[in-house]
PDB file of N, CA and C in Angstrom:
ATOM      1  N   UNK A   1      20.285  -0.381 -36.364  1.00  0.00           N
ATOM      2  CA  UNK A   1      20.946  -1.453 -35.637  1.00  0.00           C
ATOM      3  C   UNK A   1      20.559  -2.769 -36.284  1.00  0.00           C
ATOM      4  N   UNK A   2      21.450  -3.492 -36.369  1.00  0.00           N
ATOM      5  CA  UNK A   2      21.046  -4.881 -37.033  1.00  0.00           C
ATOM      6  C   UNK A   2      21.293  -5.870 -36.356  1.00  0.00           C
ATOM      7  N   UNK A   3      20.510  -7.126 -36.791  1.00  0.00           N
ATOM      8  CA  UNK A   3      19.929  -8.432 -36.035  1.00  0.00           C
ATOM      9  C   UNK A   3      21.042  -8.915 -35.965  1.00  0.00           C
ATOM     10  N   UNK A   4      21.567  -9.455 -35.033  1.00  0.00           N
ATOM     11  CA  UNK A   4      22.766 -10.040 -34.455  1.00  0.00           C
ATOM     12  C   UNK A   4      22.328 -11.443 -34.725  1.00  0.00           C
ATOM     13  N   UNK A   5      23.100 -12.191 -34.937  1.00  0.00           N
ATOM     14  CA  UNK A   5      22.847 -13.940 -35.174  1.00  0.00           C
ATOM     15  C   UNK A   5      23.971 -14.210 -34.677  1.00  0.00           C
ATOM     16  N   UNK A   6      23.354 -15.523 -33.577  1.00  0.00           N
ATOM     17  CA  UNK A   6      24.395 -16.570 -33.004  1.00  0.00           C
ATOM     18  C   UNK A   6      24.264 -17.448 -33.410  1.00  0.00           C
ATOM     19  N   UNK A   7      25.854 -18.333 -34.385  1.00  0.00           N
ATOM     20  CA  UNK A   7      25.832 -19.590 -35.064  1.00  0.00           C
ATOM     21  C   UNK A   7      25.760 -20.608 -33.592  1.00  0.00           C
ATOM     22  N   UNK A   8      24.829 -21.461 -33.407  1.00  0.00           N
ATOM     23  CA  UNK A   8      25.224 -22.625 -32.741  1.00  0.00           C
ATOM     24  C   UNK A   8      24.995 -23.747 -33.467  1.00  0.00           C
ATOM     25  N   UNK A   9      25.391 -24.900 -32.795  1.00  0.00           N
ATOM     26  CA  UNK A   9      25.749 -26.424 -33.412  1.00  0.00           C
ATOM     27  C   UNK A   9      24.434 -26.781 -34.010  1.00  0.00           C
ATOM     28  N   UNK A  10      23.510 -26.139 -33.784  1.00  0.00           N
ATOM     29  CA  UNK A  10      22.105 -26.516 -34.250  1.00  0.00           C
ATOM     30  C   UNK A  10      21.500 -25.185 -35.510  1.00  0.00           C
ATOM     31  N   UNK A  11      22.346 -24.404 -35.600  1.00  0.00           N
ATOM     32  CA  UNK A  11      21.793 -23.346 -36.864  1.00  0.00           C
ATOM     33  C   UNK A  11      22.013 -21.966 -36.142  1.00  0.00           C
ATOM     34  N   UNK A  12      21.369 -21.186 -37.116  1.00  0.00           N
ATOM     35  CA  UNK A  12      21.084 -19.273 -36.442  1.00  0.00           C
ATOM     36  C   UNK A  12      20.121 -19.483 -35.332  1.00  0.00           C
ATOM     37  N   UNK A  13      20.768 -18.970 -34.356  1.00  0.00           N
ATOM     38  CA  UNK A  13      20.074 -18.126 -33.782  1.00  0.00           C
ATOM     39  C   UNK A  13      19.538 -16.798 -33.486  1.00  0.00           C
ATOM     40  N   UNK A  14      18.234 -16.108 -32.931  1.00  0.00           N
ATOM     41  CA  UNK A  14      18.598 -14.756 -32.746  1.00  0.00           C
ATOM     42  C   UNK A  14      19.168 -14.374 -31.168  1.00  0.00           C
ATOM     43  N   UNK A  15      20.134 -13.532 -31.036  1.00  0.00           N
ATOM     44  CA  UNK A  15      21.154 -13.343 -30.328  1.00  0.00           C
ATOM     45  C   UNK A  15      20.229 -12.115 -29.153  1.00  0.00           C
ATOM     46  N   UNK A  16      19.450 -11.737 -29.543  1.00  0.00           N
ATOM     47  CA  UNK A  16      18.738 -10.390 -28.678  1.00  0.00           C
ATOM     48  C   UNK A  16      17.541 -11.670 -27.678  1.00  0.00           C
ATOM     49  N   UNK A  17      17.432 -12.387 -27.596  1.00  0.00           N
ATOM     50  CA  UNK A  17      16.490 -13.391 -26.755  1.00  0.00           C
ATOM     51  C   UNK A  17      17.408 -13.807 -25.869  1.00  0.00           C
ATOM     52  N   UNK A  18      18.853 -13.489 -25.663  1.00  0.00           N
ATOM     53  CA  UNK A  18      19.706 -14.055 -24.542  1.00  0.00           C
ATOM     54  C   UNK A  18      20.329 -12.677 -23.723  1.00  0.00           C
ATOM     55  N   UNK A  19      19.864 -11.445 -24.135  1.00  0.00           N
ATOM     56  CA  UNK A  19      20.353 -10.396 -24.153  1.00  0.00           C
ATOM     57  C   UNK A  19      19.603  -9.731 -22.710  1.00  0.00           C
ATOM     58  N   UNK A  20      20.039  -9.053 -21.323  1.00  0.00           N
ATOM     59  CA  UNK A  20      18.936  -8.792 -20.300  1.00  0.00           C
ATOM     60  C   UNK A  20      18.641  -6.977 -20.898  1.00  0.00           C
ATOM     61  N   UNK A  21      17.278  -6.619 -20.144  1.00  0.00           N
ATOM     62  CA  UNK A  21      16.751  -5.427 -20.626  1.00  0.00           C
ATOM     63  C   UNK A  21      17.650  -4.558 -19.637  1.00  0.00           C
ATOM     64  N   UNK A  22      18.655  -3.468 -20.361  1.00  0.00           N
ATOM     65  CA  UNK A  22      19.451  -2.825 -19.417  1.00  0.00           C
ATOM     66  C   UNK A  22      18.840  -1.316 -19.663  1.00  0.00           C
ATOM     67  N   UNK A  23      18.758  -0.255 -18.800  1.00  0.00           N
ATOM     68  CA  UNK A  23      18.593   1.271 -19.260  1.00  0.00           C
ATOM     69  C   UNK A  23      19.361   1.830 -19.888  1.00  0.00           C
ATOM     70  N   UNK A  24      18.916   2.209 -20.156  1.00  0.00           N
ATOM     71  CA  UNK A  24      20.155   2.932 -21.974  1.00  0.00           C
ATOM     72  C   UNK A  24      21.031   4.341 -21.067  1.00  0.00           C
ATOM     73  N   UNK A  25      19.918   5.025 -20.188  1.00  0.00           N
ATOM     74  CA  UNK A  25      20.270   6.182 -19.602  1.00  0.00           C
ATOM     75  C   UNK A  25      19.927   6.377 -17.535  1.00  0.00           C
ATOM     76  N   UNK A  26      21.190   7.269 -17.214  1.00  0.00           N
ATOM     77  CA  UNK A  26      20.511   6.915 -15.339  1.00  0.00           C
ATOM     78  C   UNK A  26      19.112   7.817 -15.564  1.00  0.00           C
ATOM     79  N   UNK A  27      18.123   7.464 -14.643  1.00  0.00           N
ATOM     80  CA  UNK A  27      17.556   8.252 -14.547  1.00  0.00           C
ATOM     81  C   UNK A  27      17.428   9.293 -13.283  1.00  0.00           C
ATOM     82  N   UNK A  28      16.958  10.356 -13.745  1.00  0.00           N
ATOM     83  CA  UNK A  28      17.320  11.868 -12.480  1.00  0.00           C
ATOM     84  C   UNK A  28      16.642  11.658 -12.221  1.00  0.00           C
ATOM     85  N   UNK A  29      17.181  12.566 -10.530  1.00  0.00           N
ATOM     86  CA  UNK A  29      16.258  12.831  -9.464  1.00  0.00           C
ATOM     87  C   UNK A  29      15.062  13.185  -9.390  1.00  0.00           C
ATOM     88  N   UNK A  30      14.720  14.098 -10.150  1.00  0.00           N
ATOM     89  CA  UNK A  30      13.073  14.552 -10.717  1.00  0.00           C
ATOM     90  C   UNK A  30      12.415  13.635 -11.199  1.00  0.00           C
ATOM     91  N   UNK A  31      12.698  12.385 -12.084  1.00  0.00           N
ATOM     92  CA  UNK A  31      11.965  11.201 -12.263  1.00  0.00           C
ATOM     93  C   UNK A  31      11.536  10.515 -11.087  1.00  0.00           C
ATOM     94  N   UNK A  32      12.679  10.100 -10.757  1.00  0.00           N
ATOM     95  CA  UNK A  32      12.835   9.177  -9.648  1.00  0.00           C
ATOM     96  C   UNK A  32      12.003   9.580  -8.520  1.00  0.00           C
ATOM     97  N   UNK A  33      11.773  10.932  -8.533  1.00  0.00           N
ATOM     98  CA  UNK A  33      10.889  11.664  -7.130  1.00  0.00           C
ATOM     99  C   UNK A  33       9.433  11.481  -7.538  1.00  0.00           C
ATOM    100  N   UNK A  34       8.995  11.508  -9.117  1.00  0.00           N
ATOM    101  CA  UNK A  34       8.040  11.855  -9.847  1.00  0.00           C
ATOM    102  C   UNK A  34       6.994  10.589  -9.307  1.00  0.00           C
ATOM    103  N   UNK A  35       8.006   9.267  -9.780  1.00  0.00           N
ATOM    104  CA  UNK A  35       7.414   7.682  -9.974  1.00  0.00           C
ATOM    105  C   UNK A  35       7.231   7.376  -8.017  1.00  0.00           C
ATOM    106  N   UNK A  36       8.499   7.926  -7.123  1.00  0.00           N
ATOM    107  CA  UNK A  36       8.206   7.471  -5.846  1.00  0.00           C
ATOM    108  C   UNK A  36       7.339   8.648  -5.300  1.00  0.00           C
ATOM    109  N   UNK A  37       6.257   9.285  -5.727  1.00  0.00           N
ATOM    110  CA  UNK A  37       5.231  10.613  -5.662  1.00  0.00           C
ATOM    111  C   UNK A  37       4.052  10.064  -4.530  1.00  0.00           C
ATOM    112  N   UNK A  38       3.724   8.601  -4.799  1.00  0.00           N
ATOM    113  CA  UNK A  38       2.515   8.290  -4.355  1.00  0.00           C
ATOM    114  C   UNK A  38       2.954   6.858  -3.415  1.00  0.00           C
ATOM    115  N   UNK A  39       4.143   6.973  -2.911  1.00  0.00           N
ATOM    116  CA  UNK A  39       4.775   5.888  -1.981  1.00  0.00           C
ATOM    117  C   UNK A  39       4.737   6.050  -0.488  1.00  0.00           C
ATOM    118  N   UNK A  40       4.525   7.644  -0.211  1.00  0.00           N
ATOM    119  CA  UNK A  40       4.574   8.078   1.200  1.00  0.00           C
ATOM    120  C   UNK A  40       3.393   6.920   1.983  1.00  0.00           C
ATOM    121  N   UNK A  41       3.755   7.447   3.186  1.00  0.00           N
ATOM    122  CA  UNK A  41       2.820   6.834   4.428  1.00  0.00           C
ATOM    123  C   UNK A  41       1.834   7.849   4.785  1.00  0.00           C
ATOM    124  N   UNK A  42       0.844   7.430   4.532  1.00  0.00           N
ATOM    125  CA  UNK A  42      -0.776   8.109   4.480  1.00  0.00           C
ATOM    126  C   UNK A  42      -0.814   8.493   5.827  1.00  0.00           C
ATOM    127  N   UNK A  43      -1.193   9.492   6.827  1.00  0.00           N
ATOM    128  CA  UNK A  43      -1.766   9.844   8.154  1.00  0.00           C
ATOM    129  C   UNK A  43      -2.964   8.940   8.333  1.00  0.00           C
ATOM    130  N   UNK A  44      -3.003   8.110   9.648  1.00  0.00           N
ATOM    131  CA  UNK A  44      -4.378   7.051   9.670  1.00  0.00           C
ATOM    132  C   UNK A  44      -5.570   8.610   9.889  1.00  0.00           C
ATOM    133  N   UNK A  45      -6.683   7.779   9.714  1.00  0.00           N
ATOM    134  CA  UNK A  45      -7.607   8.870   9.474  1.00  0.00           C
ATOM    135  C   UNK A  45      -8.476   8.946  11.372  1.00  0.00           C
ATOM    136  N   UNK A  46      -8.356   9.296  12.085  1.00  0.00           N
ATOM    137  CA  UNK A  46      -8.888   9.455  13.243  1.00  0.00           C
ATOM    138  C   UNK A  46     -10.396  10.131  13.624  1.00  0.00           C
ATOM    139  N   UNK A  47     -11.252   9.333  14.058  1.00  0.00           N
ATOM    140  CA  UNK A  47     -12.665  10.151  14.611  1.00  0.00           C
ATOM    141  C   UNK A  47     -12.807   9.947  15.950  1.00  0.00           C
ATOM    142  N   UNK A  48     -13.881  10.665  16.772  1.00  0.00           N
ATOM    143  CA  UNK A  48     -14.069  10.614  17.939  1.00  0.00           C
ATOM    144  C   UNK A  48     -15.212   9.652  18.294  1.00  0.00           C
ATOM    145  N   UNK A  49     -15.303   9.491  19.605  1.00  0.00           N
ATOM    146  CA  UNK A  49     -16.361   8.857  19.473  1.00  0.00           C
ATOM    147  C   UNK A  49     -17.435   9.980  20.290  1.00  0.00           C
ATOM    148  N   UNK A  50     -18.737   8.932  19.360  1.00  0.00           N
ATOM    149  CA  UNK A  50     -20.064  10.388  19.890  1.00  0.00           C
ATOM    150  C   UNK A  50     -20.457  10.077  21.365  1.00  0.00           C
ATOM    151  N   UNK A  51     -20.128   8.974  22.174  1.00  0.00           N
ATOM    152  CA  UNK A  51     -20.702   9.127  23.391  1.00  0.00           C
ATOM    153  C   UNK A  51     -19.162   9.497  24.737  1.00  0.00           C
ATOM    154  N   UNK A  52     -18.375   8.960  24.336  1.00  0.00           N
ATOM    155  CA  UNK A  52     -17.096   9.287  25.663  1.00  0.00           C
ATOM    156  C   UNK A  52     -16.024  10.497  24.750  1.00  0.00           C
ATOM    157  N   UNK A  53     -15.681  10.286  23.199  1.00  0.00           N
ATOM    158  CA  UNK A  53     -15.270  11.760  22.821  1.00  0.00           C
ATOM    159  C   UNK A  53     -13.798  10.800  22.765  1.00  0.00           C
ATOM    160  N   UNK A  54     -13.555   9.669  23.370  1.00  0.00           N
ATOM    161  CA  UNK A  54     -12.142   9.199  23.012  1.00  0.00           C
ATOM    162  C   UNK A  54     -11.916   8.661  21.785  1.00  0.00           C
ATOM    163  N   UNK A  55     -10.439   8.843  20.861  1.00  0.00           N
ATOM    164  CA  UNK A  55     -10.297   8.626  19.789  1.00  0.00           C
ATOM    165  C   UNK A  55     -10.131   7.349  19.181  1.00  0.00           C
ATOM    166  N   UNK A  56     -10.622   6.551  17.957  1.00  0.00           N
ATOM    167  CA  UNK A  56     -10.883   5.569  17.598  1.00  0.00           C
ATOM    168  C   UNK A  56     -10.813   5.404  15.900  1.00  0.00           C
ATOM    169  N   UNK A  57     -10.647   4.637  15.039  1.00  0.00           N
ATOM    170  CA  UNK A  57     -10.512   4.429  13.867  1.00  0.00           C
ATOM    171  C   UNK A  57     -11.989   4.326  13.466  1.00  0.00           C
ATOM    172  N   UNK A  58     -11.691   4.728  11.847  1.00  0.00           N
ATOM    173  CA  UNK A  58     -13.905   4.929  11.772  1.00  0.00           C
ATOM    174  C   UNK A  58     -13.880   3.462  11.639  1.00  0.00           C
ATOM    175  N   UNK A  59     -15.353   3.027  11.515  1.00  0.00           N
ATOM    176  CA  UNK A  59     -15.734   1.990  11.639  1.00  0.00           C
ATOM    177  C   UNK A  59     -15.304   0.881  12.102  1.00  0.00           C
ATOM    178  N   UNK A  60     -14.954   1.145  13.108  1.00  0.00           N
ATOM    179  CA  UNK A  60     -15.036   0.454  14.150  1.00  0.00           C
ATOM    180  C   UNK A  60     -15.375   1.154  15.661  1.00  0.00           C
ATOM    181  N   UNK A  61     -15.417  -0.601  16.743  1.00  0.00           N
ATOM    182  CA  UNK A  61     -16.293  -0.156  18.017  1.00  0.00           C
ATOM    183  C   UNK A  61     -15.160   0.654  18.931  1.00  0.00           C
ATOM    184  N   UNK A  62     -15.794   1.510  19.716  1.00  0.00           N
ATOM    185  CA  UNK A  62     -14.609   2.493  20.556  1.00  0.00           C
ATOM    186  C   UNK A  62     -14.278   1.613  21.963  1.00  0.00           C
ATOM    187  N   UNK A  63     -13.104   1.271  22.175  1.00  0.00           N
ATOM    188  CA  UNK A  63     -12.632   0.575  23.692  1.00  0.00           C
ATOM    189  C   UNK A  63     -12.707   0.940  24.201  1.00  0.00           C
ATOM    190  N   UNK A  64     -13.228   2.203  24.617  1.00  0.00           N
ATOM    191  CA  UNK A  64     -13.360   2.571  25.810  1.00  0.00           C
ATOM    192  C   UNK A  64     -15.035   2.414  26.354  1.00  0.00           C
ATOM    193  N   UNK A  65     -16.241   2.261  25.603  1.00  0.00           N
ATOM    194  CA  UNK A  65     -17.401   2.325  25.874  1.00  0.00           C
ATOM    195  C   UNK A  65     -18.027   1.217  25.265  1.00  0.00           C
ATOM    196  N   UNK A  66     -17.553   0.712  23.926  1.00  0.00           N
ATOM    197  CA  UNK A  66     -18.374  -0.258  23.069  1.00  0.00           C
ATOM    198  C   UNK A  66     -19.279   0.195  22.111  1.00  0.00           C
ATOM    199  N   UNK A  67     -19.415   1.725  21.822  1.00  0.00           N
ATOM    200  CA  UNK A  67     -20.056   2.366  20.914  1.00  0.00           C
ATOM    201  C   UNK A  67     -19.648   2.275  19.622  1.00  0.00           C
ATOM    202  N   UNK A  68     -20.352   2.061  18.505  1.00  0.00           N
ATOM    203  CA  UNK A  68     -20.202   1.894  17.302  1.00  0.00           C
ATOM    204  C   UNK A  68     -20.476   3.380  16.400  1.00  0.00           C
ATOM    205  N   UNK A  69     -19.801   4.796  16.297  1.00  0.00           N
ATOM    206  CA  UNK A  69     -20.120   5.521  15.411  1.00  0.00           C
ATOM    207  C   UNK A  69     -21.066   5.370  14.273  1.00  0.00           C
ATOM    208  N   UNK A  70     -20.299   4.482  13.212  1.00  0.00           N
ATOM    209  CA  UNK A  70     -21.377   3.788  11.837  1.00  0.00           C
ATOM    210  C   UNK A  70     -22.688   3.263  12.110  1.00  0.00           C
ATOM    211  N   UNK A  71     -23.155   2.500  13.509  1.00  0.00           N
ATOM    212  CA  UNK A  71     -25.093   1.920  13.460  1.00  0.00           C
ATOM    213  C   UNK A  71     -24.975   2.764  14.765  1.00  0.00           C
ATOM    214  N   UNK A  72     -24.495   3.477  15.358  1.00  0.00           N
ATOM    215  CA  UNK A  72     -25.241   4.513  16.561  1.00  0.00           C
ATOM    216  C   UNK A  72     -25.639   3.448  17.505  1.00  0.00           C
ATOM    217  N   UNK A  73     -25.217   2.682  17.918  1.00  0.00           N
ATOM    218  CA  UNK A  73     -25.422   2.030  19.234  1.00  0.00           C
ATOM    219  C   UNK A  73     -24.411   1.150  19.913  1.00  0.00           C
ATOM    220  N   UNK A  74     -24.803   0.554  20.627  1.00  0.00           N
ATOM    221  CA  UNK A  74     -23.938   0.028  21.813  1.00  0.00           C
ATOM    222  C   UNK A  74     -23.742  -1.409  21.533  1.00  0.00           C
ATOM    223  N   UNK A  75     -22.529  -1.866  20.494  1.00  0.00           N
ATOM    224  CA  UNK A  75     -22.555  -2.883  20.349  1.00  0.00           C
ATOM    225  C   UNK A  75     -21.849  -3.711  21.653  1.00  0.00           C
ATOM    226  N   UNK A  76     -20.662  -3.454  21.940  1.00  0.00           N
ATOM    227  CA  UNK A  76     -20.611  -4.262  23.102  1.00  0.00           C
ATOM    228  C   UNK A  76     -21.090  -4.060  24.875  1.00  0.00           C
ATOM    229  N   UNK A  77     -21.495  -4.784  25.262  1.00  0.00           N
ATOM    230  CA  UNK A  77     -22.165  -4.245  26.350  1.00  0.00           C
ATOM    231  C   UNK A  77     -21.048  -4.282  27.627  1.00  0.00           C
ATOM    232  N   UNK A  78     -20.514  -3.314  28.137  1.00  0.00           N
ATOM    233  CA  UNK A  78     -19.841  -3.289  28.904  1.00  0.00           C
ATOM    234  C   UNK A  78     -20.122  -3.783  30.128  1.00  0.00           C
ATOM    235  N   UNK A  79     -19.752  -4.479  31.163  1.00  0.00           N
ATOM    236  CA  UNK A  79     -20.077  -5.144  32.339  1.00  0.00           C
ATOM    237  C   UNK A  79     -19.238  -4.268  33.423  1.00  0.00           C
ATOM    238  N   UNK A  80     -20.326  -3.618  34.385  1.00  0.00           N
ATOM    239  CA  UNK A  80     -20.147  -2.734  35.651  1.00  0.00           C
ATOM    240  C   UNK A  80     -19.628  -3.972  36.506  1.00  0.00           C
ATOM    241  N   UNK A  81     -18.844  -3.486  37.843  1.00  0.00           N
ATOM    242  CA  UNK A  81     -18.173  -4.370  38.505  1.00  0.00           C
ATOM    243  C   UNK A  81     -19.402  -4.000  39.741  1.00  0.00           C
ATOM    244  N   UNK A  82     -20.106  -5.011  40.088  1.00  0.00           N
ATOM    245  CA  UNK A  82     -21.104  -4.790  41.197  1.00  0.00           C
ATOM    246  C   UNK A  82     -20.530  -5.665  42.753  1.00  0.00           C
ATOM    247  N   UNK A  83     -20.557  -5.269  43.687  1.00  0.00           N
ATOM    248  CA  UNK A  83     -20.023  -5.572  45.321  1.00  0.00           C
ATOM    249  C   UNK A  83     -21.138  -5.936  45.701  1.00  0.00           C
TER     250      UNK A  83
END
């Protein structure tokens, strides 16, 4: 293939610097599945918690008690309703 030159009012130019990058060929379904392989939506990862057993994201504190799985204690202190 040879270098294309555009005469303008100012001299040669090269003609492939005005040119956009097009695909030469479509690409198939098996590509296309290959490259979108690692696009899915991940399952969130779920643990329990060790003192009430209700479910919670790791590291972090559980809403229902204030227990922290990762340092094993009671970071927030829950407040009993006293009469």
């Amino acid at each position: 293939m040879g270098l294309a030159i555009l005469w303008t009012e100012k001299g040669p130019r090269n003609f492939w610097r005005f040119v956009m990058a097009v695909p030469k060929r479509r690409v198939s379904n098996a590509r296309q599945g290959n490259r979108r392989s690692h696009q899915h939506v991940k399952p969130k990862q779920i643990t329990y918690c060790n003192r009430c057993g209700s479910e919670s994201l790791p590291h972090t504190v559980c809403w229902n008690c204030g227990w922290s799985n990762s340092q094993n204690r009671e970071v927030v202190a829950m407040q009993t309703e006293e009469e």
